[in-house]
N, C-alpha and C. Protein backbone atom coordinates (compact mmCIF):
# COMPACT_ATOMS: atom_id res chain seq x y z
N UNK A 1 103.47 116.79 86.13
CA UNK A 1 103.43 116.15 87.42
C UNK A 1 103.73 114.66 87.21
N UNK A 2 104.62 113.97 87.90
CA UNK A 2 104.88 112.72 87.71
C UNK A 2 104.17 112.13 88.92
N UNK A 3 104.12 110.68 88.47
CA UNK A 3 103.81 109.69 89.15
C UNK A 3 103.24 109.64 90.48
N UNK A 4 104.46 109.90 91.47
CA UNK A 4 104.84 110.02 92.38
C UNK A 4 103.91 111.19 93.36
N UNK A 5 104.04 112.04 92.36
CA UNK A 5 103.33 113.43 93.09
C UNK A 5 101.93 113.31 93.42
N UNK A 6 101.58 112.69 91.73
CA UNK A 6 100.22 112.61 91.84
C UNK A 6 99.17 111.59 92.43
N UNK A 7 100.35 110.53 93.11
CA UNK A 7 99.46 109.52 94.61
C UNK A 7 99.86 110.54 95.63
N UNK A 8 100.75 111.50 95.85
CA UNK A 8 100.55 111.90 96.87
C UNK A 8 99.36 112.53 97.35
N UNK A 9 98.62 113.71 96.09
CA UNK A 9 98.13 114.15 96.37
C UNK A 9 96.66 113.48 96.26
N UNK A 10 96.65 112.35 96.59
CA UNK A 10 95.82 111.46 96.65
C UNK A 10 95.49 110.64 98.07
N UNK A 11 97.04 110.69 99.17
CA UNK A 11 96.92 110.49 100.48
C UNK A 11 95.88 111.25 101.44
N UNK A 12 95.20 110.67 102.06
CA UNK A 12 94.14 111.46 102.88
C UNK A 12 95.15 112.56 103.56
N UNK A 13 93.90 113.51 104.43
CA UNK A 13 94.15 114.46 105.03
C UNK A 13 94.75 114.15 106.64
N UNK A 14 93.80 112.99 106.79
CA UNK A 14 93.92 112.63 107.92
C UNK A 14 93.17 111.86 108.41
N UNK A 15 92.94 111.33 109.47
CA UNK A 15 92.48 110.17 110.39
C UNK A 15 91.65 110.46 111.46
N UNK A 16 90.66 109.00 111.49
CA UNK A 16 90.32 108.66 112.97
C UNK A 16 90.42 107.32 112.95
N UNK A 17 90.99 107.07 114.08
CA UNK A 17 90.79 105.32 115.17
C UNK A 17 89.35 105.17 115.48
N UNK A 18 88.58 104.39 115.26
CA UNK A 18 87.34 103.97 115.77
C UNK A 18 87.61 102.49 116.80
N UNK A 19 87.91 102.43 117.61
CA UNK A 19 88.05 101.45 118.26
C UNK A 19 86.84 101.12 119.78
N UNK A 20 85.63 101.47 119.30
CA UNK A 20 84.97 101.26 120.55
C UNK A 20 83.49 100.85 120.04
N UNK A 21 82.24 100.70 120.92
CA UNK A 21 81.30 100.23 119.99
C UNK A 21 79.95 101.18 119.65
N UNK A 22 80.86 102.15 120.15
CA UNK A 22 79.31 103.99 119.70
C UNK A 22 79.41 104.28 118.33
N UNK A 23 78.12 104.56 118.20
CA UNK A 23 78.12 104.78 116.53
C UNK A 23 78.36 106.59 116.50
N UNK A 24 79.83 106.52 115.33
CA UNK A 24 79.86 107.68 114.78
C UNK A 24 80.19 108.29 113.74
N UNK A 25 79.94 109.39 113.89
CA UNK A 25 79.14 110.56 112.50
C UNK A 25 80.74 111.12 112.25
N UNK A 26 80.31 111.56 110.80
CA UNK A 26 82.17 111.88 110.01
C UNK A 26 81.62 111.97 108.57
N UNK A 27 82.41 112.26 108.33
CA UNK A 27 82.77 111.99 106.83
C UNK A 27 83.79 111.60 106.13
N UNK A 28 83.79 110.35 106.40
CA UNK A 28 85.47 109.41 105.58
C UNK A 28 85.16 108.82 104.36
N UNK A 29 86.47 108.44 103.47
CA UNK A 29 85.93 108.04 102.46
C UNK A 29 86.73 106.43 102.09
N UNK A 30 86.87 106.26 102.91
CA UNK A 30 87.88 105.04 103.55
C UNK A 30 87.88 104.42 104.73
N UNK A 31 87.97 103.18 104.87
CA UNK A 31 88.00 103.07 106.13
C UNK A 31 89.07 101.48 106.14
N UNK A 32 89.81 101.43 107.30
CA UNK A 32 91.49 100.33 107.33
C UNK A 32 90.63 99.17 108.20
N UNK A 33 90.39 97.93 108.17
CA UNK A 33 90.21 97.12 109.10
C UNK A 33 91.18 96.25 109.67
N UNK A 34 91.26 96.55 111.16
CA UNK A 34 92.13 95.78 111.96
C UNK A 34 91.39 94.77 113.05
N UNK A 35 90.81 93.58 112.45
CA UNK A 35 90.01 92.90 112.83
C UNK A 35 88.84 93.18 113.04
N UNK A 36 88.30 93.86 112.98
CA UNK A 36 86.89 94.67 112.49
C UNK A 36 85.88 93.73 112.04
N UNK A 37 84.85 94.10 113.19
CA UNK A 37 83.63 93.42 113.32
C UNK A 37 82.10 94.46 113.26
N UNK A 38 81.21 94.22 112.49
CA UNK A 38 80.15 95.14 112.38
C UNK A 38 79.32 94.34 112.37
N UNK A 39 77.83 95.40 113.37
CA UNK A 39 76.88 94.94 113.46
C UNK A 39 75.98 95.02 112.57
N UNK A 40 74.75 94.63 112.41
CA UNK A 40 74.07 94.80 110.88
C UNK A 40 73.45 95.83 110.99
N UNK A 41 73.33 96.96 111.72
CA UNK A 41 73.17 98.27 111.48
C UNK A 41 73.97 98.73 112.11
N UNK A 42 74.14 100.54 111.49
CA UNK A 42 74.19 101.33 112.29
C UNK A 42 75.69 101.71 111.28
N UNK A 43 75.59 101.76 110.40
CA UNK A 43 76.68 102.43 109.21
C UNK A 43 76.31 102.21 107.87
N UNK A 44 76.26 103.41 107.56
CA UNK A 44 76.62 104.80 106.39
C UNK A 44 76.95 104.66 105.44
N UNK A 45 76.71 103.89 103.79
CA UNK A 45 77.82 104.23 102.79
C UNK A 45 76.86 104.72 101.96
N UNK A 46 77.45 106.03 101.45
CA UNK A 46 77.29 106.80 100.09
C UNK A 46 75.64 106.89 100.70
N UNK A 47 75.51 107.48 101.60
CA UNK A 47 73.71 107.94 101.76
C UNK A 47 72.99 106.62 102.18
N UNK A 48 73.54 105.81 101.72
CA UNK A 48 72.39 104.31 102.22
C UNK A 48 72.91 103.56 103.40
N UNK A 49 72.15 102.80 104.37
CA UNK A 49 72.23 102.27 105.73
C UNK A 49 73.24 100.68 104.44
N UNK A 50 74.13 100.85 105.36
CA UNK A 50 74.63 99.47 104.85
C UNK A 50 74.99 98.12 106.25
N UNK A 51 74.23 97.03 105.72
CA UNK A 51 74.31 96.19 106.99
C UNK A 51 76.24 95.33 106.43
N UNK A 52 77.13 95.97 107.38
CA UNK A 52 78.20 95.62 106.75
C UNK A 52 78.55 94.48 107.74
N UNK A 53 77.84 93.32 108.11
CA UNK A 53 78.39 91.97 109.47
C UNK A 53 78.50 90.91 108.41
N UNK A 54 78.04 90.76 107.22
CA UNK A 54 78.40 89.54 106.55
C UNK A 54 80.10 90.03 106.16
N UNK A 55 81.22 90.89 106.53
CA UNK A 55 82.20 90.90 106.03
C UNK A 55 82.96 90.58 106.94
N UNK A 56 82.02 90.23 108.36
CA UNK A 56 82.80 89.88 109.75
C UNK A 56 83.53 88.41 109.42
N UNK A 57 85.30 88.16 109.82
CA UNK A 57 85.36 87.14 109.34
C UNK A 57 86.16 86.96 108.20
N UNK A 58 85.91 88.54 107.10
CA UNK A 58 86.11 87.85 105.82
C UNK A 58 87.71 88.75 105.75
N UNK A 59 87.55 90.11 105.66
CA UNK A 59 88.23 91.01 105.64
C UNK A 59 89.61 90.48 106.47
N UNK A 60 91.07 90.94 105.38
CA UNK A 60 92.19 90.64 105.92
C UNK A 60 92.37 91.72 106.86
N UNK A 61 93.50 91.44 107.54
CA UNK A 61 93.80 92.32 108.59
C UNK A 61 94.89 93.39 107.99
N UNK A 62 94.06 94.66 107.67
CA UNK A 62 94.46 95.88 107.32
C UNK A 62 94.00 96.24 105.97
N UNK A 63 92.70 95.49 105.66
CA UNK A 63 91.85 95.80 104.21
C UNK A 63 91.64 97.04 104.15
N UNK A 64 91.70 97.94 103.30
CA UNK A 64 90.57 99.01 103.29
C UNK A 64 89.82 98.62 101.90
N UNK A 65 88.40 99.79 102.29
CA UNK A 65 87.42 99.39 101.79
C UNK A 65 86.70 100.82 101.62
N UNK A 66 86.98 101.01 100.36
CA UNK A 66 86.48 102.44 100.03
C UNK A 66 85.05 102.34 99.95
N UNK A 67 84.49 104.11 100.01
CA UNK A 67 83.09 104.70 99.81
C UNK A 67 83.35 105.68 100.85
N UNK A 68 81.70 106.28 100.69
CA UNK A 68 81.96 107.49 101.42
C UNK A 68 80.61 107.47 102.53
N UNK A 69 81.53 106.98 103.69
CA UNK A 69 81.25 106.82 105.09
C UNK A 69 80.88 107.94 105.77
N UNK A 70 79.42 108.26 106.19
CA UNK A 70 79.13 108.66 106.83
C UNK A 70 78.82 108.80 108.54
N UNK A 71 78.65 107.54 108.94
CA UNK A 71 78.47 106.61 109.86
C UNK A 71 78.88 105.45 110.25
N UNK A 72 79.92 105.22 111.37
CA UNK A 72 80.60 103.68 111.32
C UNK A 72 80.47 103.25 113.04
N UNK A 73 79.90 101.98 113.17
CA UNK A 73 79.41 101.55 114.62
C UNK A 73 80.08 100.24 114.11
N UNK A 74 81.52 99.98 115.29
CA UNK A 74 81.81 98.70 115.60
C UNK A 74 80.80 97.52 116.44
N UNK A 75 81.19 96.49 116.10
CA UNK A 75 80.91 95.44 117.47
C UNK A 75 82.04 94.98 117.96
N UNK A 76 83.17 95.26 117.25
CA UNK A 76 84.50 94.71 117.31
C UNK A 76 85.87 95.84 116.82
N UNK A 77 87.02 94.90 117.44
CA UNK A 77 87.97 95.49 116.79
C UNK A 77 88.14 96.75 116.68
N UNK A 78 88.88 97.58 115.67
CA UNK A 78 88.86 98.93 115.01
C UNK A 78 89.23 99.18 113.71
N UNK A 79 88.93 100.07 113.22
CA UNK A 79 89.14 100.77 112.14
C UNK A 79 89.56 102.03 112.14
N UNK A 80 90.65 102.10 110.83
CA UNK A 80 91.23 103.71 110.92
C UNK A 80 90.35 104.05 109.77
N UNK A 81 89.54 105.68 110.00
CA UNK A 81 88.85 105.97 109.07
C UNK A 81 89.31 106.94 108.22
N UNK A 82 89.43 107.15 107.10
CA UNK A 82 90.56 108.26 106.01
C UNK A 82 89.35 109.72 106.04
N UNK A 83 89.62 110.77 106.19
CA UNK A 83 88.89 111.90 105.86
C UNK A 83 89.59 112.15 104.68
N UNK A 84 88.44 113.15 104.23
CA UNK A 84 89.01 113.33 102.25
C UNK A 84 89.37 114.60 102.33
């Protein structure tokens, strides 16, 4: 298998847009920020509550930021979330 093949089979399955501010349940293992703003609760990484608002601000526009997301509640913006 060359190179090539083997990022493919490394591209997610597929997607969600999170663009609103309800917290929700999934299982991604990725997630894209497009100006993306979080509140200090109310999301998911790898089993533990992570307060992810100190990254409000920091994150370029179209970062991703791996782990495995269980739970993702905007205050802002959106995010595309990768399913595995």
């Amino acid at each position: 298998m060359d190179r090539i093949e083997k990022q493919m089979r490394m591209v997610p399955d597929d997607f969600d847009i999170i663009s609103d501010t309800s917290a929700h349940n999934g299982d991604w293992y990725a997630i894209q920020s497009y100006n993306a703003t979080f509140p200090s609760t109310g999301n998911t990484v790898n089993g533990a509550d992570k307060n992810l608002s100190p990254l409000n601000g920091e994150l370029p526009y179209g970062d991703i930021t791996y782990g495995h997301f269980t739970k993702i509640t905007l205050s802002g913006g959106k995010v595309k979330a990768y399913k595995g």
